[in-house]
C-alpha atoms as a PDB file:
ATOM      1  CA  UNK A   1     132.993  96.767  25.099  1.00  0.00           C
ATOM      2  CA  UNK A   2     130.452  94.380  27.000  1.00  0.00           C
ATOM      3  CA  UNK A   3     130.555  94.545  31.202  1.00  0.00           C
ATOM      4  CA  UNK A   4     130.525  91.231  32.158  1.00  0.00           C
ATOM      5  CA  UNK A   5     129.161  90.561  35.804  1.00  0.00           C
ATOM      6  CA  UNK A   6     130.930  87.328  36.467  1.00  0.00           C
ATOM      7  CA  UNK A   7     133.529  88.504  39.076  1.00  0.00           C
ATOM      8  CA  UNK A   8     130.988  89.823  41.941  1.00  0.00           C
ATOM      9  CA  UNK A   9     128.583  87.475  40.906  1.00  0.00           C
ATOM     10  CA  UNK A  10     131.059  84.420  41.725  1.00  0.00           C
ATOM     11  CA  UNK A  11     132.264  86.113  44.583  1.00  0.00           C
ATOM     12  CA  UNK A  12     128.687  86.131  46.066  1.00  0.00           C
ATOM     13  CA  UNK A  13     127.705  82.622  45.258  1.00  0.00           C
ATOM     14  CA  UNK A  14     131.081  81.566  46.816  1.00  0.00           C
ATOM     15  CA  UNK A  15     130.381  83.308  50.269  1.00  0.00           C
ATOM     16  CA  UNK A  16     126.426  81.987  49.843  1.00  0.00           C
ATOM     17  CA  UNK A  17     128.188  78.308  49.513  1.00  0.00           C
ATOM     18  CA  UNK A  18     130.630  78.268  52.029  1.00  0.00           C
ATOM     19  CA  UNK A  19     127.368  78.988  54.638  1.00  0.00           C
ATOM     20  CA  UNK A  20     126.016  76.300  53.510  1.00  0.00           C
ATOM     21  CA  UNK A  21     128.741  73.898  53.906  1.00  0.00           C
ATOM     22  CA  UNK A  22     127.641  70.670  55.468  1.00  0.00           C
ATOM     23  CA  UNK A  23     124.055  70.446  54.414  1.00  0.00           C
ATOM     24  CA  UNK A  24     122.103  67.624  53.386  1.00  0.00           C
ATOM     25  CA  UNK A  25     122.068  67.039  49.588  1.00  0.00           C
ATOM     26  CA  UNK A  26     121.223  69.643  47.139  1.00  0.00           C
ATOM     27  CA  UNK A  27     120.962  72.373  49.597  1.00  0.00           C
ATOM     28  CA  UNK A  28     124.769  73.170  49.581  1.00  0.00           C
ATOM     29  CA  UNK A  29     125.483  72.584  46.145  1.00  0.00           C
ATOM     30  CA  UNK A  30     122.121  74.347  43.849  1.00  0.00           C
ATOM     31  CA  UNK A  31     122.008  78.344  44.538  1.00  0.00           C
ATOM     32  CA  UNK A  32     118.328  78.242  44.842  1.00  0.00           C
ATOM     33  CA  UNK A  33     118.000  75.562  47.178  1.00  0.00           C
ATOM     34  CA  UNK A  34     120.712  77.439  49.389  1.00  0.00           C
ATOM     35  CA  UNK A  35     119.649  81.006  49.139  1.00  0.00           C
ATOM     36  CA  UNK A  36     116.438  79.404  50.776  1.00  0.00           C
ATOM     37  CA  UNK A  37     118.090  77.391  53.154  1.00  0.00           C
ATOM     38  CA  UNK A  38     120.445  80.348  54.242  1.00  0.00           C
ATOM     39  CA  UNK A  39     117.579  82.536  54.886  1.00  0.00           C
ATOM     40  CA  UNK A  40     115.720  79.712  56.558  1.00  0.00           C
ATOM     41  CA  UNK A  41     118.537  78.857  59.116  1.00  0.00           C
ATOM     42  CA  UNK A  42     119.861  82.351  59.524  1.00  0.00           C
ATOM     43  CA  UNK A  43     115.706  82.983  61.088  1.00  0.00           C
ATOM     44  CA  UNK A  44     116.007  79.973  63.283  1.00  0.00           C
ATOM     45  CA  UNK A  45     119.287  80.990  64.537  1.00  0.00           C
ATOM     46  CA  UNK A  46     117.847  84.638  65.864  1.00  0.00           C
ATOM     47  CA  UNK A  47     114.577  82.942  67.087  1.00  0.00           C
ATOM     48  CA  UNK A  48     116.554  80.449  68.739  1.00  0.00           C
ATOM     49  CA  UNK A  49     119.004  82.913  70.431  1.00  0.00           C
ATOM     50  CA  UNK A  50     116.325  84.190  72.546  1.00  0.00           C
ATOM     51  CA  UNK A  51     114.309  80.751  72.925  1.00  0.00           C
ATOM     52  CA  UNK A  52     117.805  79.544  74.513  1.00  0.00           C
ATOM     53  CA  UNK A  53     117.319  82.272  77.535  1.00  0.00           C
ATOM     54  CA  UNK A  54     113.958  80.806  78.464  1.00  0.00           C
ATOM     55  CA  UNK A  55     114.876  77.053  77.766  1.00  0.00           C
ATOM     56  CA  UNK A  56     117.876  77.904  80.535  1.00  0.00           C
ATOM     57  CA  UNK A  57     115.180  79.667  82.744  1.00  0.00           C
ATOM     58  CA  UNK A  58     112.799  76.822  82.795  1.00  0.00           C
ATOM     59  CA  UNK A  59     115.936  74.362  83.398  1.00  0.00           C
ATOM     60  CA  UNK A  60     117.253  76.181  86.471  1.00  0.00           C
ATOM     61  CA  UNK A  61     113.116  76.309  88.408  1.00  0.00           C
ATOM     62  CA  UNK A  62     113.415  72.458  87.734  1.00  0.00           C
ATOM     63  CA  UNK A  63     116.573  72.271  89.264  1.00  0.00           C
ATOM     64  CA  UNK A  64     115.367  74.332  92.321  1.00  0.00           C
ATOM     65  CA  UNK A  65     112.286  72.663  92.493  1.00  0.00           C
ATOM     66  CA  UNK A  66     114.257  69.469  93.050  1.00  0.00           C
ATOM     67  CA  UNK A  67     116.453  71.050  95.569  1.00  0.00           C
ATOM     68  CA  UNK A  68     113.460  72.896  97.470  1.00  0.00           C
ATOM     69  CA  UNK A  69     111.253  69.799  97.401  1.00  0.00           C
ATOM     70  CA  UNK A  70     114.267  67.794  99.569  1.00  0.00           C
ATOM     71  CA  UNK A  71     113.918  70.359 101.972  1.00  0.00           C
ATOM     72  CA  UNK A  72     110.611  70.042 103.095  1.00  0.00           C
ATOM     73  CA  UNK A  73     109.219  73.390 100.126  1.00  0.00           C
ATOM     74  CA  UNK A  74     107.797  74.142  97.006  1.00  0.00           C
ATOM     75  CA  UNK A  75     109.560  76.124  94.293  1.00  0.00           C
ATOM     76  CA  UNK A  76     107.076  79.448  94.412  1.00  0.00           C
ATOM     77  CA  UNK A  77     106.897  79.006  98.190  1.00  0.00           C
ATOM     78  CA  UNK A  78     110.683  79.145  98.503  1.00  0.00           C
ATOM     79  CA  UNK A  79     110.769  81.936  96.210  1.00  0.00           C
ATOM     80  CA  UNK A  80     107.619  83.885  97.942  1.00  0.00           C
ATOM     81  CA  UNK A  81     109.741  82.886 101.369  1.00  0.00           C
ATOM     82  CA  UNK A  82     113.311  84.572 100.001  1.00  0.00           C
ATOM     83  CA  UNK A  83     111.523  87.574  98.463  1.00  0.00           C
ATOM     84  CA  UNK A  84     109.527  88.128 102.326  1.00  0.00           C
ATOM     85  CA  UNK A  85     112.892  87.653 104.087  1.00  0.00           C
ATOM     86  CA  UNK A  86     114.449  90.712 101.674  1.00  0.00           C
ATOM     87  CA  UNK A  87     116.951  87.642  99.312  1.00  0.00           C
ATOM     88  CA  UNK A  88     117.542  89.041  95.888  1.00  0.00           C
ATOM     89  CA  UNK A  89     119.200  85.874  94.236  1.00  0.00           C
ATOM     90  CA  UNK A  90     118.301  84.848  90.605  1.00  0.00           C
ATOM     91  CA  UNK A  91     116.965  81.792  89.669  1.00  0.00           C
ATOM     92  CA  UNK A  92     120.528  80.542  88.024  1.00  0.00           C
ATOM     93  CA  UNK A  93     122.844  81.955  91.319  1.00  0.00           C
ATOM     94  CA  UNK A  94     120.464  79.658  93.504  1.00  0.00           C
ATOM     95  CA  UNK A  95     120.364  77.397  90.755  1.00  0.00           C
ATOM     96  CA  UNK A  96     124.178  76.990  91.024  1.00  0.00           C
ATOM     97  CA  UNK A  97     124.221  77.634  94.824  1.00  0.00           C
ATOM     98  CA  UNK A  98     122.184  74.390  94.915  1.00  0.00           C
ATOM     99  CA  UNK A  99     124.645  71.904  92.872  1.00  0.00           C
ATOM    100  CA  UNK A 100     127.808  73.601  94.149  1.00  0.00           C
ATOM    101  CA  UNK A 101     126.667  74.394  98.049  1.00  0.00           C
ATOM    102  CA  UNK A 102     124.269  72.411  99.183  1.00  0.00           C
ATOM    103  CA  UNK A 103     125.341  73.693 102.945  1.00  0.00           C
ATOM    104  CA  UNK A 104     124.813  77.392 102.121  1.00  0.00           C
ATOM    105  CA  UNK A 105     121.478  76.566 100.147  1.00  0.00           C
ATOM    106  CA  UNK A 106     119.522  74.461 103.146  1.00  0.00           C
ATOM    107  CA  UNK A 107     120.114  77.729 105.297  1.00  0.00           C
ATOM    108  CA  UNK A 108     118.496  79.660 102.433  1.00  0.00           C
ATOM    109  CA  UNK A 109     116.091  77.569 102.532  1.00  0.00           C
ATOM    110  CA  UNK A 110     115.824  77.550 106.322  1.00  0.00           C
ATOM    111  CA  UNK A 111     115.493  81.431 105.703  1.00  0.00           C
ATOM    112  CA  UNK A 112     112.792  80.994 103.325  1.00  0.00           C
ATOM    113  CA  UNK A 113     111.046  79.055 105.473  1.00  0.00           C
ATOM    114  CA  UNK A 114     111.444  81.138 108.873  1.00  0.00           C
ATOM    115  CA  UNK A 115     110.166  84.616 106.816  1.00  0.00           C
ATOM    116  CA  UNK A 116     106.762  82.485 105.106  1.00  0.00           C
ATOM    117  CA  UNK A 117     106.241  81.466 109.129  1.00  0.00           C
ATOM    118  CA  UNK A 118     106.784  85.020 110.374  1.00  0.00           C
ATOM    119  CA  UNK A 119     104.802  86.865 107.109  1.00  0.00           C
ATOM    120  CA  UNK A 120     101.389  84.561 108.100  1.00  0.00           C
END
């Protein structure tokens, strides 16, 4: 009697198609098209996992930069001035600090300020 392959086969082409549920034209109905298209997403989705961590970096220094700039600074001099006066704060706390608390962050600034006066 003949094996027939038809049963994991169809299995696997149904779990390749359901991925690709929702793209444009061929790509989520022809199994070549997909396969490529699956592998082709699937590398943009890890690369863009970690570009995501430097695209929120980059957005919280512009935000500071802003903030800083209001109060008389520039971003690496405030962070040259925090790191003198002994402030261990990341870039998204102060980021936050800056939205949220504007109070709290114009003494941090203040403090910035005071330890690039005192470190010259």
């Amino acid at each position: 009697m003949r094996i027939k392959y038809s049963v994991p086969r169809n299995k696997r082409k149904k779990k390749l198609f359901r991925l690709t549920k929702g793209y444009y034209s061929d790509k989520s109905h022809r199994l070549r098209m997909a396969t490529q298209q699956i592998s082709k997403s699937l590398t943009h989705a890890f690369t863009d996992r970690k570009d995501k961590k430097g695209n929120f970096r980059s957005l919280w220094i512009t935000r500071l930069n802003a903030a800083v700039r209001e109060e008389g600074l520039s971003y690496s001099r405030f962070i040259n001035g925090l790191k003198k006066a002994g402030i261990t704060l990341n870039r998204k706390m102060l980021s936050e600090m800056a939205i949220k608390d504007p109070a709290s962050f114009k003494q941090l600034a203040a403090i910035a300020g005071a330890a690039l006066k005192t470190a010259k």
